[in-house]
Protein backbone atom coordinates (compact mmCIF):
# COMPACT_ATOMS: atom_id res chain seq x y z
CA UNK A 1 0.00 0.00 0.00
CA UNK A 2 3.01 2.33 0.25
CA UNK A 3 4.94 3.28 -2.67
CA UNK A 4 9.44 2.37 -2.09
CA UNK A 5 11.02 4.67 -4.42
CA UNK A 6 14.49 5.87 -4.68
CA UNK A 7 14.14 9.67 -5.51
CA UNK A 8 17.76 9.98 -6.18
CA UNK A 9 18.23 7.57 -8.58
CA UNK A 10 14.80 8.19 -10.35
CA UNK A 11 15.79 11.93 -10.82
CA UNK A 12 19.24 10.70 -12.65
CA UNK A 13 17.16 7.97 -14.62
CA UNK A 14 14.88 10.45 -15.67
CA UNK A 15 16.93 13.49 -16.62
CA UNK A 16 19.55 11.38 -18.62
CA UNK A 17 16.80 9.51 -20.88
CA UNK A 18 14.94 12.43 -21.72
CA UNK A 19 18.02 13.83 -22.55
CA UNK A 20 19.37 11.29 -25.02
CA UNK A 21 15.44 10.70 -26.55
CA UNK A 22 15.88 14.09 -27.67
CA UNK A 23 18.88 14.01 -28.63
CA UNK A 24 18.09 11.27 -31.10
CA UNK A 25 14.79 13.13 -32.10
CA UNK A 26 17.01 15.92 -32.76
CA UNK A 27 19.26 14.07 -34.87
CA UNK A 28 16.26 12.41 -37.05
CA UNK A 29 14.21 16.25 -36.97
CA UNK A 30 17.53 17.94 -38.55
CA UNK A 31 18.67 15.09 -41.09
CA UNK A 32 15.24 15.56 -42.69
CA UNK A 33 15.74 18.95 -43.36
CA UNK A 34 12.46 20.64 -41.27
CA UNK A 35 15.06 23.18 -39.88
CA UNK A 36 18.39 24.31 -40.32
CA UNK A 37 20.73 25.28 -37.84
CA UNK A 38 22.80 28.77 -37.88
CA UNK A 39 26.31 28.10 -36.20
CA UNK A 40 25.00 30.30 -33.28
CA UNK A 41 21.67 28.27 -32.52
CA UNK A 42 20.10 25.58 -30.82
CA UNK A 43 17.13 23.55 -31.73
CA UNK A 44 15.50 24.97 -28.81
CA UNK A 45 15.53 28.20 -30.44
CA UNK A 46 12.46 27.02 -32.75
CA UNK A 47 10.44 25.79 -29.72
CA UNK A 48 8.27 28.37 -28.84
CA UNK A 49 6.70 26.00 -26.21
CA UNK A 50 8.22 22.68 -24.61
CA UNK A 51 6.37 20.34 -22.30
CA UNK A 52 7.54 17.53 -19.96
CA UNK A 53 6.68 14.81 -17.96
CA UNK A 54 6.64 16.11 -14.96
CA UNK A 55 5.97 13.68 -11.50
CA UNK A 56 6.41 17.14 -9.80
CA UNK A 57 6.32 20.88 -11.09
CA UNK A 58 9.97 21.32 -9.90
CA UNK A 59 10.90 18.52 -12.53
CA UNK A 60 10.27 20.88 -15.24
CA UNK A 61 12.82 22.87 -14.15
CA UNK A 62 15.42 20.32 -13.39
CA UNK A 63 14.78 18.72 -17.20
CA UNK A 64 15.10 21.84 -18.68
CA UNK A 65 18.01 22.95 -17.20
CA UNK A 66 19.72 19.79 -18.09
CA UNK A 67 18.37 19.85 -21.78
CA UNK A 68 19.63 23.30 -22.47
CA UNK A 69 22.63 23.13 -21.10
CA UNK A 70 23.70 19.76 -23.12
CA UNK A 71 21.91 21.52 -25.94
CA UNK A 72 24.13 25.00 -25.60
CA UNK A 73 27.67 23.37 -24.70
CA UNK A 74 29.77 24.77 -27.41
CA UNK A 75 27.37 27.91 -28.44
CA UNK A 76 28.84 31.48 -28.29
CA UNK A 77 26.14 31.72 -25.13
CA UNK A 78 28.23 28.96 -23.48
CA UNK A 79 30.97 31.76 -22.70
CA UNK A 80 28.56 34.11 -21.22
CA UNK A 81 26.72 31.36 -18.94
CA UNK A 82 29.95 30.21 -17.69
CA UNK A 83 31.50 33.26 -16.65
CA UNK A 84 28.58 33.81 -14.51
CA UNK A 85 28.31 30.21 -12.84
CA UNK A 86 31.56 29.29 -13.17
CA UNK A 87 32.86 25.92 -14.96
CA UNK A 88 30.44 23.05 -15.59
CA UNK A 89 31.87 19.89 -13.65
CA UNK A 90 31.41 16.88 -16.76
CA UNK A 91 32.58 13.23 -15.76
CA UNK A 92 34.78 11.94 -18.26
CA UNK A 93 32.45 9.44 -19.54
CA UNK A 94 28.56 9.83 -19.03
CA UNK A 95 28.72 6.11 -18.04
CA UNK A 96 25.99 3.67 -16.57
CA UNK A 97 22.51 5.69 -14.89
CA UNK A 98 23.87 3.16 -11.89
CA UNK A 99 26.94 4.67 -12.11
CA UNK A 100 26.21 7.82 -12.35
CA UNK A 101 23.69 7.95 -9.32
CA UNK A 102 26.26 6.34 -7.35
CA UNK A 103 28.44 9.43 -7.92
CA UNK A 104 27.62 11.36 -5.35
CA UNK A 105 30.59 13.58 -5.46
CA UNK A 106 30.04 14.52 -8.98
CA UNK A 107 25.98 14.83 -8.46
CA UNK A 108 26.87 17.28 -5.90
CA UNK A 109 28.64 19.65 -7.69
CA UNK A 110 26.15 19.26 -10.71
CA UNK A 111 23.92 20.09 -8.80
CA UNK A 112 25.48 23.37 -7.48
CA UNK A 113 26.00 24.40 -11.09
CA UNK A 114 22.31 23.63 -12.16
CA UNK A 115 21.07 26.06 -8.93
CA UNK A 116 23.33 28.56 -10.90
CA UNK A 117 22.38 28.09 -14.28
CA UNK A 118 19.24 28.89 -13.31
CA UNK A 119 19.43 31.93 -12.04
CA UNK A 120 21.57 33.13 -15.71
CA UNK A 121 19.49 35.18 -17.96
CA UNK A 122 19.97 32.89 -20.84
CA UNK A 123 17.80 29.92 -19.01
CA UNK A 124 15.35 32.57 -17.41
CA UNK A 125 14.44 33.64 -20.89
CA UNK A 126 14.63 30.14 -22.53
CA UNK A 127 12.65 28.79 -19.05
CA UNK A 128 9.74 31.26 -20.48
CA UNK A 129 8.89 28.44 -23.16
CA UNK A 130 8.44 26.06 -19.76
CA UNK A 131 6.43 27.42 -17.09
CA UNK A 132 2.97 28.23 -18.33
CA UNK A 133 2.87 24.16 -18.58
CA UNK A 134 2.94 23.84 -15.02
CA UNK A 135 0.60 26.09 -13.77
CA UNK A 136 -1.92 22.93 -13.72
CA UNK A 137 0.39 20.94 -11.69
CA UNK A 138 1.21 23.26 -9.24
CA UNK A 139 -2.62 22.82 -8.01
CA UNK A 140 -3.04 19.32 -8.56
CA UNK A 141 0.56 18.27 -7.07
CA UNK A 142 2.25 14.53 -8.37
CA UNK A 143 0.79 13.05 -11.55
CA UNK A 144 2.62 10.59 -13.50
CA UNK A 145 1.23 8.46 -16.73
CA UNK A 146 -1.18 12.02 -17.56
CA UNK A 147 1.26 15.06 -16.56
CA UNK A 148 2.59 15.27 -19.79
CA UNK A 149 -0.94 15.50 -21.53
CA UNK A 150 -2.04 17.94 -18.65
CA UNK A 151 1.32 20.23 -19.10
CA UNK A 152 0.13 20.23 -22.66
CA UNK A 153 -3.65 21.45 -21.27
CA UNK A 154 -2.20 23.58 -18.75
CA UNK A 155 0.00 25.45 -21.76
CA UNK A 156 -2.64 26.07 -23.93
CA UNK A 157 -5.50 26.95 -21.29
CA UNK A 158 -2.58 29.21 -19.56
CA UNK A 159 -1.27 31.10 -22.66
CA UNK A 160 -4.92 31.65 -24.09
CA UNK A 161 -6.22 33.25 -20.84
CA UNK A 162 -3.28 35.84 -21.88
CA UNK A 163 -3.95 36.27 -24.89
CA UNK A 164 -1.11 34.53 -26.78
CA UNK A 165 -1.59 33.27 -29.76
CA UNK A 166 0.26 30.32 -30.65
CA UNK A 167 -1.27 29.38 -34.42
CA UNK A 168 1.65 28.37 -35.99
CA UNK A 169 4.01 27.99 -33.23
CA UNK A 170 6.04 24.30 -32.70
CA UNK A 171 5.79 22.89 -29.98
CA UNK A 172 8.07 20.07 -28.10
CA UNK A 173 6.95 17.50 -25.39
CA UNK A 174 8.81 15.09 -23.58
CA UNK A 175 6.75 11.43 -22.32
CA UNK A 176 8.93 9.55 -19.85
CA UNK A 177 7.98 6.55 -18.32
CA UNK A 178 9.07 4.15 -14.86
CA UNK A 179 10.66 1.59 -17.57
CA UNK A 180 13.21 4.13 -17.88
CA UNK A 181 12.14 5.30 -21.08
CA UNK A 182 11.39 8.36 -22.62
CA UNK A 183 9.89 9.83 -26.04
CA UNK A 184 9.85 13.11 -27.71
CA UNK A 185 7.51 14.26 -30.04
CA UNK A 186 7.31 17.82 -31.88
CA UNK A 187 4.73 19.15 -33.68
CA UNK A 188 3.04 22.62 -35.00
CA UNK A 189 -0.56 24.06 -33.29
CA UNK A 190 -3.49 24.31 -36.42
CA UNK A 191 -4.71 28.09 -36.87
CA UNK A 192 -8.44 26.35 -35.26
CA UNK A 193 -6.79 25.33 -32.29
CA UNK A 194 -8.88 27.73 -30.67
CA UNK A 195 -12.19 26.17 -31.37
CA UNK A 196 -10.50 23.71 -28.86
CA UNK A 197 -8.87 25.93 -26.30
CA UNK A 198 -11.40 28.22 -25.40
CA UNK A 199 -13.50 25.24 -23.53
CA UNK A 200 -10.82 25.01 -21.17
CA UNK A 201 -11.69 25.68 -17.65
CA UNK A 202 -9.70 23.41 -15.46
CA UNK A 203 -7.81 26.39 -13.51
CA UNK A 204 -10.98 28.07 -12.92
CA UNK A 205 -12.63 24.79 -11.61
CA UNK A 206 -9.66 23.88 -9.55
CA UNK A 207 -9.79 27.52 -8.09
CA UNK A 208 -13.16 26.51 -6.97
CA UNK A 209 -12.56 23.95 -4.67
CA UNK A 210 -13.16 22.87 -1.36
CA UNK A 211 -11.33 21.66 1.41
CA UNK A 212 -12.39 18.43 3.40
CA UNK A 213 -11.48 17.29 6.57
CA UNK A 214 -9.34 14.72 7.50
CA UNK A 215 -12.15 12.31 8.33
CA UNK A 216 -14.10 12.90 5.26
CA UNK A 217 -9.99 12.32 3.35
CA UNK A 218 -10.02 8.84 4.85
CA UNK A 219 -13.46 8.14 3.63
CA UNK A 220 -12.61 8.87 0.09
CA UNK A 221 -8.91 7.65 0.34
CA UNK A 222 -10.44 4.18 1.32
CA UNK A 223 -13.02 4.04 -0.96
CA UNK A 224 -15.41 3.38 2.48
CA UNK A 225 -18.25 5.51 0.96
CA UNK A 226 -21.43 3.97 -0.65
CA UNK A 227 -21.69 5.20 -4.63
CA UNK A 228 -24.48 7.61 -3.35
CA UNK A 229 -22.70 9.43 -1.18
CA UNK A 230 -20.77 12.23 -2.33
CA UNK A 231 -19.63 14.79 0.03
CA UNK A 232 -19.52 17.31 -2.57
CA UNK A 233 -22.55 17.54 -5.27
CA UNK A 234 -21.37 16.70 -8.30
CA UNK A 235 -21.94 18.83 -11.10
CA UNK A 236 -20.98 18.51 -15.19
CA UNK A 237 -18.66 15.00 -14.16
CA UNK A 238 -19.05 11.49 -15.41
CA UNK A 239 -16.99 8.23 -14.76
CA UNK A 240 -16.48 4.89 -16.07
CA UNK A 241 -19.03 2.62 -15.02
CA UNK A 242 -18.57 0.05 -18.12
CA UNK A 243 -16.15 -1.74 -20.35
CA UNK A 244 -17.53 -3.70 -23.32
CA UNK A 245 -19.88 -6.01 -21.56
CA UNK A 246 -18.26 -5.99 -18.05
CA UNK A 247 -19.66 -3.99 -15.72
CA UNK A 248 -17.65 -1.89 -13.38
CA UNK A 249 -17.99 -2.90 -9.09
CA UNK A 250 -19.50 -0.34 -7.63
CA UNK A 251 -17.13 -0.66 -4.52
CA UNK A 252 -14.18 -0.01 -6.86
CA UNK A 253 -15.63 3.54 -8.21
CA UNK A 254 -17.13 6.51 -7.14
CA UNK A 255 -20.03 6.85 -9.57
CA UNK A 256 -20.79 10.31 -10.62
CA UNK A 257 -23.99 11.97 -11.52
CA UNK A 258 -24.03 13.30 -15.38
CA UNK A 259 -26.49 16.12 -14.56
């Protein structure tokens, strides 16, 4: 009933296979021609949006961070970033994720660059492409097989409530998964995207709701209440109560009203 993770070594799993999944998407994107590179850029130039999987909002951070700075290693930018954090520790070899986690030395002194890339100019503005998918998260704390999809819902239903208008723009979003694998995926938003976006609620209903005791937690944590009782009334919700010709226990959902 209670989850045994290793943080530690999940957060080095993680950041390392997202890293090389886009650097082989990378690879594939610019040998088919979609974009080419000036000696100055990155490919994260053309993003004007990126997405990631994110167990917890801070994770967006910590992957971008660690994408940009493989991504900028060698740029003119490089220079200017380093002379404000000072160098970038690198092992000689990237090695196993084992190995690598074991490190503890060099993890340690990654990790004091990272807290000082962050703070550079270069990542703040770059970051910019980031944090509007998080806003979601940061209200419904850890998600894991849907946080990419909702980073992708929270960007959208974020930047539209500001008025940007991202027809046209190319996006970039990063799946990982506990098999230690990870996907990337790019793409460009339609001009109708709209006709989509402007249904989107989900902040506004989250603002909305309401706290519960402890007690009433424990109910609903335990699935101990009875499919009638709700201790909030539903309103405009649904769930799955059938699956081709199986029906779904009632003890093992909270059915709720479609009114």
């Amino acid at each position: 009933t209670t989850a045994t993770v290793d943080g530690h070594y999940s957060n080095v799993a993680y950041l390392y296979s997202m890293r090389d999944a886009f650097i082989r998407w990378r690879d594939k994107f610019l040998a088919r021609g979609y974009i080419n590179l000036k000696p100055s850029e990155s490919i994260t130039d053309h993003f004007e949006r990126l997405v990631f999987h994110m167990p917890y909002p801070k994770m967006a951070e910590y992957a971008a961070a660690f994408l940009f700075r493989h991504e900028w290693r060698g740029l003119p930018r490089w220079d200017e970033i380093i002379s404000a954090t000072g160098p970038e520790p690198l092992r000689i070899t990237d090695g196993t994720i084992e190995e690598i986690a074991l490190d503890n030395e060099f993890l340690e002194k990654d990790n004091a660059f990272r807290r000082e890339f962050v703070k550079t100019q270069h990542f703040k503005q770059a970051y910019e492409k980031v944090k509007n998918s998080i806003a979601i998260s940061e209200q419904t704390g850890n998600l894991y097989t849907g946080s990419a999809p909702l980073g992708l819902r929270s960007m959208f239903e974020v930047d539209f409530r500001n008025n940007t208008d991202l027809a046209g723009a190319r996006i970039g979003i990063g799946f990982y998964g506990s098999g230690c694998e990870a996907v990337v995926h790019s793409g460009v938003i339609s001009e109708n995207y709209k006709e989509a976006v402007n249904r989107y609620y989900l902040l506004e209903e989250l603002g909305n709701r309401q706290k519960v005791s402890m007690e009433d937690y424990e109910l609903l944590h335990e699935n101990k209440l009875k499919p009638s009782e709700s201790i909030i009334q539903p309103k405009k919700e649904f769930a799955l109560v059938k699956i081709g010709e199986a029906e779904i226990d009632p003890g093992g959902v909270v059915f709720i009203s479609t009114h």
